[in-house]
N, C-alpha and C. Protein backbone atom coordinates (compact mmCIF):
# COMPACT_ATOMS: atom_id res chain seq x y z
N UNK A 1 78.19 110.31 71.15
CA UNK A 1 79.38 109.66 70.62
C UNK A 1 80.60 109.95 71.48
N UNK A 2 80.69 110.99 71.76
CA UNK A 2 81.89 111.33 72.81
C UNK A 2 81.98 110.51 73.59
N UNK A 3 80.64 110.88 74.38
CA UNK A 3 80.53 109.82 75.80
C UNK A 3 81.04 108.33 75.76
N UNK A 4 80.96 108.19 74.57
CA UNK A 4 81.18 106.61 74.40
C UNK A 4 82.76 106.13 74.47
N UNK A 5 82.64 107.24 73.53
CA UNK A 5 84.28 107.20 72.83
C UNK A 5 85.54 107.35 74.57
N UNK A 6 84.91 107.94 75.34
CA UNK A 6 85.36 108.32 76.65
C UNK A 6 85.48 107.11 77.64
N UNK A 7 84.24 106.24 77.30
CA UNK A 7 84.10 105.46 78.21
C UNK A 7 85.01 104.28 77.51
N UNK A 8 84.86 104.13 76.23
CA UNK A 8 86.12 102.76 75.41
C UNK A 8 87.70 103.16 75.96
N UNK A 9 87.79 104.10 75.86
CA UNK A 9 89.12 105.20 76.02
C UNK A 9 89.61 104.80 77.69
N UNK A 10 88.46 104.73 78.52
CA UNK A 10 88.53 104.73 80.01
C UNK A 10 89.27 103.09 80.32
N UNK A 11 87.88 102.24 79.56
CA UNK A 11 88.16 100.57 79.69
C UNK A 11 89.71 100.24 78.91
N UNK A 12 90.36 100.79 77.97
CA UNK A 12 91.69 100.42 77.37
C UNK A 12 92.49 100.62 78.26
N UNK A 13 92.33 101.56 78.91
CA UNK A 13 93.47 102.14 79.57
C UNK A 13 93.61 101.41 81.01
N UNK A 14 92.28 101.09 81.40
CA UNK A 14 92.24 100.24 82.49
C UNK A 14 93.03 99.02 82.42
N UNK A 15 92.69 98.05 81.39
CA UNK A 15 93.20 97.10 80.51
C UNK A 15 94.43 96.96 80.65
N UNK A 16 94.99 98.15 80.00
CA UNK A 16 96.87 98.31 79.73
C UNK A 16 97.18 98.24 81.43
N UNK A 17 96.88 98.78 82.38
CA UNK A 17 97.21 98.95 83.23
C UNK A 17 96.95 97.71 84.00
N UNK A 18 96.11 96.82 84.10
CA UNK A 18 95.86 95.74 84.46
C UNK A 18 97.31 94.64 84.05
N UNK A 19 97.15 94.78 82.87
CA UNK A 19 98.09 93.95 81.93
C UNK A 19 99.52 94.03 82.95
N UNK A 20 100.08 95.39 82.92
CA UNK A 20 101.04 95.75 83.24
C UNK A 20 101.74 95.18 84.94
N UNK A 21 100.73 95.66 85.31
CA UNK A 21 100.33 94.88 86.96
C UNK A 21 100.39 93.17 86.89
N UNK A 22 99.71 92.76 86.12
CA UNK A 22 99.40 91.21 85.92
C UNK A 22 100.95 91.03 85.85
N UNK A 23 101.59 91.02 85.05
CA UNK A 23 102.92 90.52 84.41
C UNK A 23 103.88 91.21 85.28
N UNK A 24 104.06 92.27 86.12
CA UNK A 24 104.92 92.76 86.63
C UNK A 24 104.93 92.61 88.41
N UNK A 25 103.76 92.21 88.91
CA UNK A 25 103.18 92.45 90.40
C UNK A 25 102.52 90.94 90.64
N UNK A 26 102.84 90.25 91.69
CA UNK A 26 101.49 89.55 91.95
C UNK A 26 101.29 89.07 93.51
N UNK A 27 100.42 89.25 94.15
CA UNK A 27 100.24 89.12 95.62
C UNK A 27 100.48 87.64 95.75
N UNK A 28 100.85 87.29 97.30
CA UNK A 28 100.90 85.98 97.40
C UNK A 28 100.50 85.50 99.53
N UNK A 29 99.63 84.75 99.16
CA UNK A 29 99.75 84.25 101.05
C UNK A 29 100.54 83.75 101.29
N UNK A 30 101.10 83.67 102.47
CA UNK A 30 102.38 82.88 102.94
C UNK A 30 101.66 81.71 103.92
N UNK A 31 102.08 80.52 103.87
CA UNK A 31 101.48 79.16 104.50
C UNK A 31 102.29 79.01 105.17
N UNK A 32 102.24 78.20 106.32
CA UNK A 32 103.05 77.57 107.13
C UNK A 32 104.09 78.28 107.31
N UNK A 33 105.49 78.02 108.74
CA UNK A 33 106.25 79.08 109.51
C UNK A 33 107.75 79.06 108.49
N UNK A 34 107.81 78.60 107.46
CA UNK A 34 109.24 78.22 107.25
C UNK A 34 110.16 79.31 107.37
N UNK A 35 109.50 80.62 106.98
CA UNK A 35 110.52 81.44 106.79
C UNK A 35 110.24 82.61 108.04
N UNK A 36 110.14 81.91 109.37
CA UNK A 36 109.78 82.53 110.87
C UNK A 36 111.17 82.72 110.91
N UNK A 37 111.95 83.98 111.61
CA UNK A 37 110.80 84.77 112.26
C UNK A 37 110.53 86.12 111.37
N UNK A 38 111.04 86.35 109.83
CA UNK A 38 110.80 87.37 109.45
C UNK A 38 109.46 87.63 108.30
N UNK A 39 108.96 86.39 108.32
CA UNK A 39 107.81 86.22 107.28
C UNK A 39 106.74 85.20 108.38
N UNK A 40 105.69 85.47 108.23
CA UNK A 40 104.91 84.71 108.76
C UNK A 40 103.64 83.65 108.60
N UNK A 41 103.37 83.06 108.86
CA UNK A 41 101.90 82.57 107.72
C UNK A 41 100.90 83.05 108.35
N UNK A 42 100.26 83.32 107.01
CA UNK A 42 98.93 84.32 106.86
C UNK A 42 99.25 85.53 106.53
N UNK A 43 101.01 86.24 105.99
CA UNK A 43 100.82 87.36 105.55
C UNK A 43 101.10 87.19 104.26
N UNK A 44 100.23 88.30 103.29
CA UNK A 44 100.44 88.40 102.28
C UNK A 44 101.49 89.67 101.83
N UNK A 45 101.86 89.08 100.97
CA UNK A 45 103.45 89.64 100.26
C UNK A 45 103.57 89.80 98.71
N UNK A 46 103.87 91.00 98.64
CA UNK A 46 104.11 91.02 97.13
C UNK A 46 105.61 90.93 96.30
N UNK A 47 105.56 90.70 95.33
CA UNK A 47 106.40 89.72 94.70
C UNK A 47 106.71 90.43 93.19
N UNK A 48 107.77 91.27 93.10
CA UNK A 48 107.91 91.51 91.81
C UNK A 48 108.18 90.57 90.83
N UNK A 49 107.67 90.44 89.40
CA UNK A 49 108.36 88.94 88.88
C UNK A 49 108.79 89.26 87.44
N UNK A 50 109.42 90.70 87.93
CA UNK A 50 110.20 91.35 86.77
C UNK A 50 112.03 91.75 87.10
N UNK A 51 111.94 91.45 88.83
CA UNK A 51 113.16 91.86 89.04
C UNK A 51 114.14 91.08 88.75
N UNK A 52 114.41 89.77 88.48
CA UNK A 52 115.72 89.35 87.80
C UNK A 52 115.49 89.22 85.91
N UNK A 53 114.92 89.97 85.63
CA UNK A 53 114.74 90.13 84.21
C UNK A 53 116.21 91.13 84.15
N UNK A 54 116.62 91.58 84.45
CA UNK A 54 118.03 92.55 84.77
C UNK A 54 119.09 92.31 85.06
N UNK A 55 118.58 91.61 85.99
CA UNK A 55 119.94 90.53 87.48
C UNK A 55 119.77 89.19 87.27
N UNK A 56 120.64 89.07 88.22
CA UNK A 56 120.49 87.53 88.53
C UNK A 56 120.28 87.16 89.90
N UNK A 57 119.59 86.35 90.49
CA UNK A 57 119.45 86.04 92.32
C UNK A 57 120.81 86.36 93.22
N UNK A 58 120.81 86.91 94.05
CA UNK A 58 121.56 87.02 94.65
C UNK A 58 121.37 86.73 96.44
N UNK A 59 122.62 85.88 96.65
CA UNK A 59 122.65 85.60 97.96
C UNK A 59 121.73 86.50 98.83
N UNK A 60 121.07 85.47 99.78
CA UNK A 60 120.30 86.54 100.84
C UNK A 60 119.01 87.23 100.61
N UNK A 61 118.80 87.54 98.73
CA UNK A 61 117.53 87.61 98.09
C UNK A 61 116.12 86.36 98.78
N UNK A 62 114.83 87.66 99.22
CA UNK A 62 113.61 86.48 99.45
C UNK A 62 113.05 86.02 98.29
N UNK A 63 112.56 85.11 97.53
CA UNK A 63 112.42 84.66 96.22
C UNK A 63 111.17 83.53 96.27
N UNK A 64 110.53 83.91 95.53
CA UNK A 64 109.48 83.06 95.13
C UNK A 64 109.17 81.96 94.36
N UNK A 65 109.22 80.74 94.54
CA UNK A 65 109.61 80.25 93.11
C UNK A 65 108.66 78.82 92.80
N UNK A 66 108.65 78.23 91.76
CA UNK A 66 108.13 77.01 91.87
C UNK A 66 109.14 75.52 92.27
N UNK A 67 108.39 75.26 93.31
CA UNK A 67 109.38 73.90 93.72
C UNK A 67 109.41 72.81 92.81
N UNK A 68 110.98 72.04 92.54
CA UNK A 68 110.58 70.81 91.72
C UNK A 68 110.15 69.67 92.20
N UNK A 69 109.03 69.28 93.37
CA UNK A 69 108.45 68.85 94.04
C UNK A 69 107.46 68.65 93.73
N UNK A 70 106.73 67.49 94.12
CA UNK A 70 105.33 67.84 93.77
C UNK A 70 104.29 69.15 94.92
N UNK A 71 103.62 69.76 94.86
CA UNK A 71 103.13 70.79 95.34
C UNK A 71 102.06 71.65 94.54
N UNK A 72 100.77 72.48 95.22
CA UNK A 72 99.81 72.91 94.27
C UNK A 72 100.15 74.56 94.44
N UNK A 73 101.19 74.68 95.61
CA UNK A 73 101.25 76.00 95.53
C UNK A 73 103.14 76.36 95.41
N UNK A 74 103.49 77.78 95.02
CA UNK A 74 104.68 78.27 95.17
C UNK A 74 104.96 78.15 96.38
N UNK A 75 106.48 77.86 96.16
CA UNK A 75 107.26 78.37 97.84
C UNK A 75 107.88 79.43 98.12
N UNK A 76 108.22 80.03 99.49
CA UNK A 76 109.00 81.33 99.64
C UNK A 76 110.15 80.66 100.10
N UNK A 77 111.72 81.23 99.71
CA UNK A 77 112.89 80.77 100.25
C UNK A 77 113.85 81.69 100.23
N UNK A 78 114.26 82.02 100.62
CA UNK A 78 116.11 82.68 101.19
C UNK A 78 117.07 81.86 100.10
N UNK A 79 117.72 82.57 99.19
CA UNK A 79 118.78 82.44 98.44
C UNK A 79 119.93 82.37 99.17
N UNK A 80 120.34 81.15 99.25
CA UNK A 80 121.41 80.58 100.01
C UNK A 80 122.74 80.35 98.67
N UNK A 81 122.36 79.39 97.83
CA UNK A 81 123.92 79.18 97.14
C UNK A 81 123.49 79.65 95.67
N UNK A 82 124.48 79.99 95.35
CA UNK A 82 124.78 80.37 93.96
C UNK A 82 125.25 79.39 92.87
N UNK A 83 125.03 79.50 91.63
CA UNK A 83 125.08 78.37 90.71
C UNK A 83 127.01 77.98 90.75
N UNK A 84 126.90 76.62 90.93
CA UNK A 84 128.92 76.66 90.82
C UNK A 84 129.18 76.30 92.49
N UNK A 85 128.49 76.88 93.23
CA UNK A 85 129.22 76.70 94.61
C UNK A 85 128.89 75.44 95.10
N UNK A 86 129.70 75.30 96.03
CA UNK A 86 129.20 74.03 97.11
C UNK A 86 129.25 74.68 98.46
N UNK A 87 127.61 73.85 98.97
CA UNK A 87 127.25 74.50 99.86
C UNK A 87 127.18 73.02 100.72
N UNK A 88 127.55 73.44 102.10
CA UNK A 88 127.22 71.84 103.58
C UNK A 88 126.94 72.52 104.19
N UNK A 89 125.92 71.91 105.23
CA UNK A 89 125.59 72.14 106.55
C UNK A 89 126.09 71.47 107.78
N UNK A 90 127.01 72.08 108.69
CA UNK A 90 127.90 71.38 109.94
C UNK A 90 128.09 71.81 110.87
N UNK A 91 127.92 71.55 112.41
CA UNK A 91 128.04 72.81 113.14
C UNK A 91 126.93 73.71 113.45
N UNK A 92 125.59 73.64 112.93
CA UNK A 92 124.54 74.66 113.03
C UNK A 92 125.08 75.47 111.89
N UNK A 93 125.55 75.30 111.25
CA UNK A 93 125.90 76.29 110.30
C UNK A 93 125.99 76.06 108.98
N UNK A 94 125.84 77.04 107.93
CA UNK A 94 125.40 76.79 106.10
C UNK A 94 127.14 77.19 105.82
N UNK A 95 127.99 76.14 105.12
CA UNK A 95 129.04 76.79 104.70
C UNK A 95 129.15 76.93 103.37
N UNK A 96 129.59 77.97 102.84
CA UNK A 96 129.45 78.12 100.91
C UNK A 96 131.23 77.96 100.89
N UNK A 97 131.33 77.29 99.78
CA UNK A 97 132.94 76.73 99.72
C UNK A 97 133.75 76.70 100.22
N UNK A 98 133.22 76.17 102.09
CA UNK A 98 134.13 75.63 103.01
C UNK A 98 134.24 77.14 103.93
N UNK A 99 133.09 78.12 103.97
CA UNK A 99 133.45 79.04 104.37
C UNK A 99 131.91 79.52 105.28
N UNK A 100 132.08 79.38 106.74
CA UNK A 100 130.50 79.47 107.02
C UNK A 100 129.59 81.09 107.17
N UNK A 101 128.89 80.72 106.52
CA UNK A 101 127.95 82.27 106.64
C UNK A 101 127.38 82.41 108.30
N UNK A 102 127.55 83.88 108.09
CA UNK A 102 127.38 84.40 109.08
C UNK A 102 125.87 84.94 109.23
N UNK A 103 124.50 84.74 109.81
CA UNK A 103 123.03 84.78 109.45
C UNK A 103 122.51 84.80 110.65
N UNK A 104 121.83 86.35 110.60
CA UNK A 104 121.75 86.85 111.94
C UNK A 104 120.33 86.44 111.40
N UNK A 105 119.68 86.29 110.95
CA UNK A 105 118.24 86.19 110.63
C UNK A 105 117.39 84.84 110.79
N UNK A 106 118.22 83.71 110.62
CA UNK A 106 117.56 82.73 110.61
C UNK A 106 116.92 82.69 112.63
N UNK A 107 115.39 81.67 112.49
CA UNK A 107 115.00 81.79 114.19
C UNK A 107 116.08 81.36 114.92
N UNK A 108 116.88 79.85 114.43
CA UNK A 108 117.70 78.86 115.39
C UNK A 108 118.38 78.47 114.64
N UNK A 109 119.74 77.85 115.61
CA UNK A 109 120.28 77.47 114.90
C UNK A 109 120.08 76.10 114.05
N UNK A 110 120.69 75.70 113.39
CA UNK A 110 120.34 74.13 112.45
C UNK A 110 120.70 73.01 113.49
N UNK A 111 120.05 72.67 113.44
CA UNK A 111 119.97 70.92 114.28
C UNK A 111 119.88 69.37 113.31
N UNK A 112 120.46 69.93 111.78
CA UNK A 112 120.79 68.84 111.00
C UNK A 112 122.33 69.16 110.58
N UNK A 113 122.82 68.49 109.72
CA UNK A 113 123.76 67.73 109.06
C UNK A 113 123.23 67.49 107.20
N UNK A 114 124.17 68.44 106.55
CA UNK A 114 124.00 67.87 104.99
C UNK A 114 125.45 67.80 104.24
N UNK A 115 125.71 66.75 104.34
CA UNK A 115 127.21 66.68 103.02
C UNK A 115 126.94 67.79 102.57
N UNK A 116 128.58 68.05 101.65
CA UNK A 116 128.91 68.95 100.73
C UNK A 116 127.81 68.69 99.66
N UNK A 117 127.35 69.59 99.02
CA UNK A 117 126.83 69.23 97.83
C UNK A 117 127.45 70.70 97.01
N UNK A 118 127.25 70.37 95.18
CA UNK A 118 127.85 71.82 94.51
C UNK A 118 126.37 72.30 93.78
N UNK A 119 125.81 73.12 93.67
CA UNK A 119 124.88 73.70 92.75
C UNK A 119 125.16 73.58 91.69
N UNK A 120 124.17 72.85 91.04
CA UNK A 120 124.24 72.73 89.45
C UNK A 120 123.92 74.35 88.82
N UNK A 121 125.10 74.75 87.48
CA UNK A 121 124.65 75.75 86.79
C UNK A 121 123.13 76.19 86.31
N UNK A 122 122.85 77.58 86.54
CA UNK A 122 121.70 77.89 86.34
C UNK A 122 120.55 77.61 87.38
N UNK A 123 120.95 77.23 88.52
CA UNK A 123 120.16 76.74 89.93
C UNK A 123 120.61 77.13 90.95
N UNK A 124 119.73 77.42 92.14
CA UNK A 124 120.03 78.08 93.43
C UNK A 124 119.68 77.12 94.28
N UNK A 125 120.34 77.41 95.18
CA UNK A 125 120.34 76.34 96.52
C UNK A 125 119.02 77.22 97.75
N UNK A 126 117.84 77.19 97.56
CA UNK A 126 117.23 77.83 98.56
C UNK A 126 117.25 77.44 100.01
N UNK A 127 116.67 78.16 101.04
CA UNK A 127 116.56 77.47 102.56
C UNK A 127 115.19 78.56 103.18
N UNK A 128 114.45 78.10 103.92
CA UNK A 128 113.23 78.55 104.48
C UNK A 128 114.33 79.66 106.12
N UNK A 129 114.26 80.29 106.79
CA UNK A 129 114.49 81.32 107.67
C UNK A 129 114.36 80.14 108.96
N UNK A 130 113.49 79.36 109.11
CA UNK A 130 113.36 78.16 110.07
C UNK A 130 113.81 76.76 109.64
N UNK A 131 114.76 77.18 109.80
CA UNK A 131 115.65 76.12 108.92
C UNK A 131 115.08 74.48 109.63
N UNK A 132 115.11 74.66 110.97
CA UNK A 132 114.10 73.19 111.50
C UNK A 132 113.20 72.70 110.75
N UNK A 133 112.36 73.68 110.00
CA UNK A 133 111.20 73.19 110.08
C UNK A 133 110.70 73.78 108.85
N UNK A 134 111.84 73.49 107.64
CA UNK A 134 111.44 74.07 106.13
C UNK A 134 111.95 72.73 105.08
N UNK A 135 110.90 72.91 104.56
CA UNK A 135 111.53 72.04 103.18
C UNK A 135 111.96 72.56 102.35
N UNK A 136 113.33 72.36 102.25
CA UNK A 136 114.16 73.28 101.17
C UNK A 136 115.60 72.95 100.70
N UNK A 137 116.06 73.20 99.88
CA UNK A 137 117.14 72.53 98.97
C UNK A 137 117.93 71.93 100.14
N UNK A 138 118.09 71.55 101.36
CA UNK A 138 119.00 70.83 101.86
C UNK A 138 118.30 69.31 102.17
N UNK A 139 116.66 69.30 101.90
CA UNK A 139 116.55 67.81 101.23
C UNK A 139 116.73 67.41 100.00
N UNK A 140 118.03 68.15 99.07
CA UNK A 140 117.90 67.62 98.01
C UNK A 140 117.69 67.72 96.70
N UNK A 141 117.17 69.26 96.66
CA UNK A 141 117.04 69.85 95.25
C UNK A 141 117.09 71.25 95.07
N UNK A 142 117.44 71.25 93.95
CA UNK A 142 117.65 72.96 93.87
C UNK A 142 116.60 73.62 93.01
N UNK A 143 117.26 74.49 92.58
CA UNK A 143 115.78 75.45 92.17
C UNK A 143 116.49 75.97 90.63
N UNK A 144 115.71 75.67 89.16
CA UNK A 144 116.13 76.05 88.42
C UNK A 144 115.84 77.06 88.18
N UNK A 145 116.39 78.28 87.55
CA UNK A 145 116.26 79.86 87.25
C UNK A 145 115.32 79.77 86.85
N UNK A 146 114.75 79.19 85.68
CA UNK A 146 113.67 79.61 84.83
C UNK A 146 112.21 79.06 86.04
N UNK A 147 112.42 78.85 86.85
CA UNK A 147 111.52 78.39 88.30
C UNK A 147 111.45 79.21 89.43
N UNK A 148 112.07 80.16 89.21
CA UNK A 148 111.52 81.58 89.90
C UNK A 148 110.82 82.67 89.35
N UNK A 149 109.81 82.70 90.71
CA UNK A 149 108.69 83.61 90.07
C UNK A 149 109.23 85.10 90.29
N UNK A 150 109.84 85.47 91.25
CA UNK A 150 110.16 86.56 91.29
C UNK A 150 110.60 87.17 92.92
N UNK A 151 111.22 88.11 93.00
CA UNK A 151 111.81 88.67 94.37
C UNK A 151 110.75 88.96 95.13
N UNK A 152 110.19 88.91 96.22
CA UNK A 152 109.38 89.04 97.56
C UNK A 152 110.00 90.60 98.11
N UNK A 153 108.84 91.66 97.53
CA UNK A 153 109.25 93.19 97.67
C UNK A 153 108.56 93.77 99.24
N UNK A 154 107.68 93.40 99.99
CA UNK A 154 107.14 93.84 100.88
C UNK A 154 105.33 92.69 100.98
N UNK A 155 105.23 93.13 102.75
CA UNK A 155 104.03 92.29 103.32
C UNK A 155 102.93 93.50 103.30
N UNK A 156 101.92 93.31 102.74
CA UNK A 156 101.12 94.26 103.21
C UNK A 156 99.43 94.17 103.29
N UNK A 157 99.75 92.64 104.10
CA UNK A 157 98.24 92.30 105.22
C UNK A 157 99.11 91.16 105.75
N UNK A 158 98.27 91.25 107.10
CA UNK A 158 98.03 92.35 108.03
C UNK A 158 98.55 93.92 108.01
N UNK A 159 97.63 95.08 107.70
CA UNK A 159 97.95 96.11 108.16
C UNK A 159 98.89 96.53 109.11
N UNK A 160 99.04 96.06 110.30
CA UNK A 160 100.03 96.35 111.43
C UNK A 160 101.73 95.51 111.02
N UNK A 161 101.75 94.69 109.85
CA UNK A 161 102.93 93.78 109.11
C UNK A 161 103.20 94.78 108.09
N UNK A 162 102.54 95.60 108.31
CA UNK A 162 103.06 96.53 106.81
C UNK A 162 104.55 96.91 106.78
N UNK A 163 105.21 96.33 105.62
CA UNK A 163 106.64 96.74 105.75
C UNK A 163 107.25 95.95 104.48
N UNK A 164 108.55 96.33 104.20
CA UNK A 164 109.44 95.69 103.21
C UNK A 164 109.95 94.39 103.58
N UNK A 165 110.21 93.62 102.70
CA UNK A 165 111.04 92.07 103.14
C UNK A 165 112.33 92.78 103.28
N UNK A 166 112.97 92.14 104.14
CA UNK A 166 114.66 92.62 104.28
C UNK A 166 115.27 91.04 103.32
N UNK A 167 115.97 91.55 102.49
CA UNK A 167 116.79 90.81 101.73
C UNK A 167 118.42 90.89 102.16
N UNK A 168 118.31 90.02 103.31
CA UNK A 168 119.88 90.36 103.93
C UNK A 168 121.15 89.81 103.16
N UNK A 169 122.05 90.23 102.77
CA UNK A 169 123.06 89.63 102.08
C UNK A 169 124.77 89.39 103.26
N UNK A 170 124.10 87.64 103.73
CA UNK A 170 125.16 87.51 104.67
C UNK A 170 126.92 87.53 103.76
N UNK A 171 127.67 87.91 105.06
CA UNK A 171 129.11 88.10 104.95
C UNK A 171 129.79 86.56 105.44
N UNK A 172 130.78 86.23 104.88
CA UNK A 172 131.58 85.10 105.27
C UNK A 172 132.28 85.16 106.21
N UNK A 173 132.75 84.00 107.21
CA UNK A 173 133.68 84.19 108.26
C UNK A 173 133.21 84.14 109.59
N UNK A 174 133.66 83.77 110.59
CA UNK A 174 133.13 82.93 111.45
C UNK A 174 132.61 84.72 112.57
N UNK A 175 133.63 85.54 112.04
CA UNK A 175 133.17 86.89 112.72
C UNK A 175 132.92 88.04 111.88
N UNK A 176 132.04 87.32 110.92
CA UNK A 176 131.48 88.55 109.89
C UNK A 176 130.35 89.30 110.53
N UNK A 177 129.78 89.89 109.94
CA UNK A 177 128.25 90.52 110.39
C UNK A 177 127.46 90.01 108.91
N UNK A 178 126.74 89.59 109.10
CA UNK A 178 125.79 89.66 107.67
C UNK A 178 124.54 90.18 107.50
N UNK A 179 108.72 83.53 101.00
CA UNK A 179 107.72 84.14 100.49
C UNK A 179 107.14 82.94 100.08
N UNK A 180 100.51 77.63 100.75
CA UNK A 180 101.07 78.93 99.86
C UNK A 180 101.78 77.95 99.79
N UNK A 181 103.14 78.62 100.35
CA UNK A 181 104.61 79.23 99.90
C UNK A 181 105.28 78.12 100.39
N UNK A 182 105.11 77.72 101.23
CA UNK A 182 106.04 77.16 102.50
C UNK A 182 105.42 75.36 102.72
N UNK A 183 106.06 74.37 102.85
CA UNK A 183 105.74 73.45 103.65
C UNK A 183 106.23 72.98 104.20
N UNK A 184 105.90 72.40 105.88
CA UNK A 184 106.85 72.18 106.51
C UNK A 184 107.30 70.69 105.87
N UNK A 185 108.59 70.81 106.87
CA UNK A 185 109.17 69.24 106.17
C UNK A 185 108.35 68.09 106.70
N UNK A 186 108.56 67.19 105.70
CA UNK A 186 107.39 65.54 105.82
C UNK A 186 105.47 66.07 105.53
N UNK A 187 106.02 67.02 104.74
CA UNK A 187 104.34 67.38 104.20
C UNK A 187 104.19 66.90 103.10
């Protein structure tokens, strides 16, 4: 009877702990280059999808989320605008209310053009790190809160990629310093 009682005791606990993991953790592959050069495709990345249960997204945050697109998988994107702002692209450059960010991270610079647009409340303006060559709110849509899966905490496969996502939070001003997933654009 012990033995038994040991081994039910063993499987619950496994269980709870599973549970806990399930709802709090979940791995993800990364597809295609959008968010080159600091994410890559083919690495997998984990994804807390408990961290804005606290917060709220914040600029520069890597974020996981479901696109309102049609698509069979999540996308990874860079938190670009905040709910309320208006964000354009002019110049090679992302400006948030007429003010251009400074983004040492992206591969290149932008080689498009997007009117002003303002973020609707409760929605983020995402952008892929390869801004060439990402589909992401500057064709057009934003991302509603309740449509994020969760913050992109670290890559860890490939073994030799082992490391944290850097969640850079750019500065404004022309001399500031400042997660499949991905499809390229016309996919």
């Amino acid at each position: 009877m012990k033995f038994l009682r040991e081994i039910v005791i063993t499987v619950l606990i496994a269980i709870v702990i599973y549970a806990i993991l399930r709802f709090t953790v979940q791995g993800y592959v990364v597809k295609y280059s959008c968010m080159l050069p600091n994410i890559e495709s083919n690495e997998w990345i984990m994804v807390n999808k408990v961290s804005y249960a606290f917060s709220e997204p914040q600029r520069g945050d890597v974020i996981v989320l479901n696109p309102p697109i049609e698509t069979e998988h999540p996308f990874i994107k860079r938190v670009i605008g905040l709910p309320g702002e208006t964000v354009e692209v002019k110049e090679g450059k992302v400006f948030i209310n007429g003010t251009p960010l400074t983004e040492e991270y992206i591969l290149e610079p932008i080689r498009y053009t997007m009117p002003s647009r303002t973020v609707p409340e409760g929605e983020y303006f995402v952008m892929g790190d390869n801004r060439n060559s990402a589909n992401d709110s500057h064709t057009g849509w934003t991302v509603p809160r309740e449509d994020i899966i969760g913050k992109a905490m670290f890559v860890y496969w490939p073994l030799g990629k082992l490391g944290i996502v850097k969640h850079y939070h750019p500065q404004f001003g022309m001399d500031g310093e400042g997660v499949m997933i991905c499809l390229p654009l016309g996919a």
